[in-house]
C-alpha atoms as a PDB file:
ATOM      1  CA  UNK A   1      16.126  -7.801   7.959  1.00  0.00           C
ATOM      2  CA  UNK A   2      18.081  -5.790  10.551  1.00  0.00           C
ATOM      3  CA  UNK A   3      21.242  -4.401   8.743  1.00  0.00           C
ATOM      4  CA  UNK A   4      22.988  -4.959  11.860  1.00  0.00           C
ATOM      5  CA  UNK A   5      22.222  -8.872  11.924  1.00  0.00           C
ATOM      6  CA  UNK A   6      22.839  -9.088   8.122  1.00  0.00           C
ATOM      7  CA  UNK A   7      26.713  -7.534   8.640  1.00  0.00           C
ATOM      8  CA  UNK A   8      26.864 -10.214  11.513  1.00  0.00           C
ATOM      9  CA  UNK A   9      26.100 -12.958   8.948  1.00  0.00           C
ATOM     10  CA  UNK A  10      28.061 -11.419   6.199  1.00  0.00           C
ATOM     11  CA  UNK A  11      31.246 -11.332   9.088  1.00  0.00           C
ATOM     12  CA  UNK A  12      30.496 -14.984  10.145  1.00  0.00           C
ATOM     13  CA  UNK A  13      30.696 -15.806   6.537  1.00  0.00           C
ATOM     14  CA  UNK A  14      33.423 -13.707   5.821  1.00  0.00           C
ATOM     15  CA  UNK A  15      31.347 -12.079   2.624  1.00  0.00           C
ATOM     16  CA  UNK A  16      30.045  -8.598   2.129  1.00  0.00           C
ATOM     17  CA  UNK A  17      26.861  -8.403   2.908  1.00  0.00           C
ATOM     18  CA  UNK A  18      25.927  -7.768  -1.180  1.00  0.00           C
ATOM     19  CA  UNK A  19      26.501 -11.577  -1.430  1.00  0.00           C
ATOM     20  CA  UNK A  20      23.482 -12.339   0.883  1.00  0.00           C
ATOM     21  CA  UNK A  21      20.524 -11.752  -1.510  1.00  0.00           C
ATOM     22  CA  UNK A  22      17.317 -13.506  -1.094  1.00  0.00           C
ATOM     23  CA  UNK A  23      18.042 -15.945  -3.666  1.00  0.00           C
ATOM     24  CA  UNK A  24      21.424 -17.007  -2.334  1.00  0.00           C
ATOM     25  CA  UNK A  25      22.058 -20.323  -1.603  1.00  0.00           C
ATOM     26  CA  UNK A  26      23.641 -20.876   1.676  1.00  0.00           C
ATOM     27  CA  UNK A  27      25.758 -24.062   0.934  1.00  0.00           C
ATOM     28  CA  UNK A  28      27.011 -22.164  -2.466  1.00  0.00           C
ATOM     29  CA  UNK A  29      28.236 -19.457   0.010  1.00  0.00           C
ATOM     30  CA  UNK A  30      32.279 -19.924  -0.022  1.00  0.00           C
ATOM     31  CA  UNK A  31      32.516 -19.895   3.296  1.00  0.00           C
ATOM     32  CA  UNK A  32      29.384 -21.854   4.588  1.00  0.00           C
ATOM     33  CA  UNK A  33      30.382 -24.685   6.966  1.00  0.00           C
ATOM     34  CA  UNK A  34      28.684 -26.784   9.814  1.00  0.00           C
ATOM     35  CA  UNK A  35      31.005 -24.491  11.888  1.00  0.00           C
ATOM     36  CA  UNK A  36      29.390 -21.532  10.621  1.00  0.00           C
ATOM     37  CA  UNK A  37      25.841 -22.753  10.416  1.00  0.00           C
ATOM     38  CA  UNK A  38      26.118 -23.301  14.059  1.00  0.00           C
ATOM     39  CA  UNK A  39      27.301 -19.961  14.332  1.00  0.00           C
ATOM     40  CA  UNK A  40      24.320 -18.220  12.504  1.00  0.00           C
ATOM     41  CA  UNK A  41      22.260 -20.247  14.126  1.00  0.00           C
ATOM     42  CA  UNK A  42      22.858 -18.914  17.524  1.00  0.00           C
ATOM     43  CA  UNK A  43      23.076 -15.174  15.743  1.00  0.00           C
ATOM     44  CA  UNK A  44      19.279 -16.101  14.634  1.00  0.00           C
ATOM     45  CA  UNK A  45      18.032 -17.733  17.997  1.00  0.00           C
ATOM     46  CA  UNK A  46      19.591 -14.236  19.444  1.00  0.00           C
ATOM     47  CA  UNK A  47      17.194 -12.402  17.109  1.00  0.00           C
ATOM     48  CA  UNK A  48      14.546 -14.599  17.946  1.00  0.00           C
ATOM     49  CA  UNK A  49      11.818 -14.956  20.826  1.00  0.00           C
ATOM     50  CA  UNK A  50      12.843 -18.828  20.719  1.00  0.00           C
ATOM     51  CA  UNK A  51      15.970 -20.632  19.817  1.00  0.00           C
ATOM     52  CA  UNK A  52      16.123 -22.482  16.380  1.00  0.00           C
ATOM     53  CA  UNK A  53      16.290 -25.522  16.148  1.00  0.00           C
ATOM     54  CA  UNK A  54      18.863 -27.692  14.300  1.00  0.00           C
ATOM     55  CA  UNK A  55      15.518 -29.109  12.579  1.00  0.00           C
ATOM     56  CA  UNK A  56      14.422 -25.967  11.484  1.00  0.00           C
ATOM     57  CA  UNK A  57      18.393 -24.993  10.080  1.00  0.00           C
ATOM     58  CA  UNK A  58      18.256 -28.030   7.835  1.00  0.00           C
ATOM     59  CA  UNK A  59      15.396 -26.301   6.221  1.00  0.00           C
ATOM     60  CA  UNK A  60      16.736 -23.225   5.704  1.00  0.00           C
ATOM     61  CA  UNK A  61      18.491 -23.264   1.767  1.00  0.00           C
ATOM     62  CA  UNK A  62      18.440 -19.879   0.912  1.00  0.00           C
ATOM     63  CA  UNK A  63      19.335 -16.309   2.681  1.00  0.00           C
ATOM     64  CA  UNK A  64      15.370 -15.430   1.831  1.00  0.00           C
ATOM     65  CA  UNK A  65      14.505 -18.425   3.961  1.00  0.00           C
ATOM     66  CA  UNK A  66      16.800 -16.945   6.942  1.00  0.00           C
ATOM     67  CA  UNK A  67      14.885 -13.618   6.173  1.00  0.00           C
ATOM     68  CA  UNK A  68      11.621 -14.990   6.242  1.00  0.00           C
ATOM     69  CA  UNK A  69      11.954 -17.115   9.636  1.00  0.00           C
ATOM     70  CA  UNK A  70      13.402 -13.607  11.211  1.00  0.00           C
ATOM     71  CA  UNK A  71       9.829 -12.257   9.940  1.00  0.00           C
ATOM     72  CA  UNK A  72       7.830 -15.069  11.081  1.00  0.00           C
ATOM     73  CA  UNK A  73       9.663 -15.297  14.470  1.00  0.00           C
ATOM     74  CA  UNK A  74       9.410 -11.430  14.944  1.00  0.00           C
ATOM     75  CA  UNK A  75       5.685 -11.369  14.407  1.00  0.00           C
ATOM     76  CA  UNK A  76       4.825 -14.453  17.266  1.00  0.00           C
END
């Protein structure tokens, strides 16, 4: 993952970017909120060729499942 997207998370969250390990689980973050999942999710759709979905953000539990849409996405 881009270290540059990562601190944008991390800021949105308002965690250091240590907290977001592949095994974290978003809605155990402190700070994680519908407010802030909207928020990420237009940081991702950024990243992205194509926007995500609010579908596809239900699915996503942990930060390795944020990691490995930014890898699927990048290689379409």
């Amino acid at each position: 993952m881009d270290a540059t997207l990562k601190q944008a998370i991390a800021d949105e969250l308002q965690v250091d970017p240590s907290v977001l390990t592949r095994d974290a689980v978003l809605i155990e973050i402190e700070n994680w909120s519908s407010v802030t999942a909207l928020s990420i999710m237009v940081l991702l759709s950024d990243a992205l060729p194509e926007p995500v979905s609010p579908e596809t953000m239900v699915r996503l539990k942990i930060f390795g499942d944020i990691e490995d849409l930014l890898v699927k996405g990048a290689s379409n």
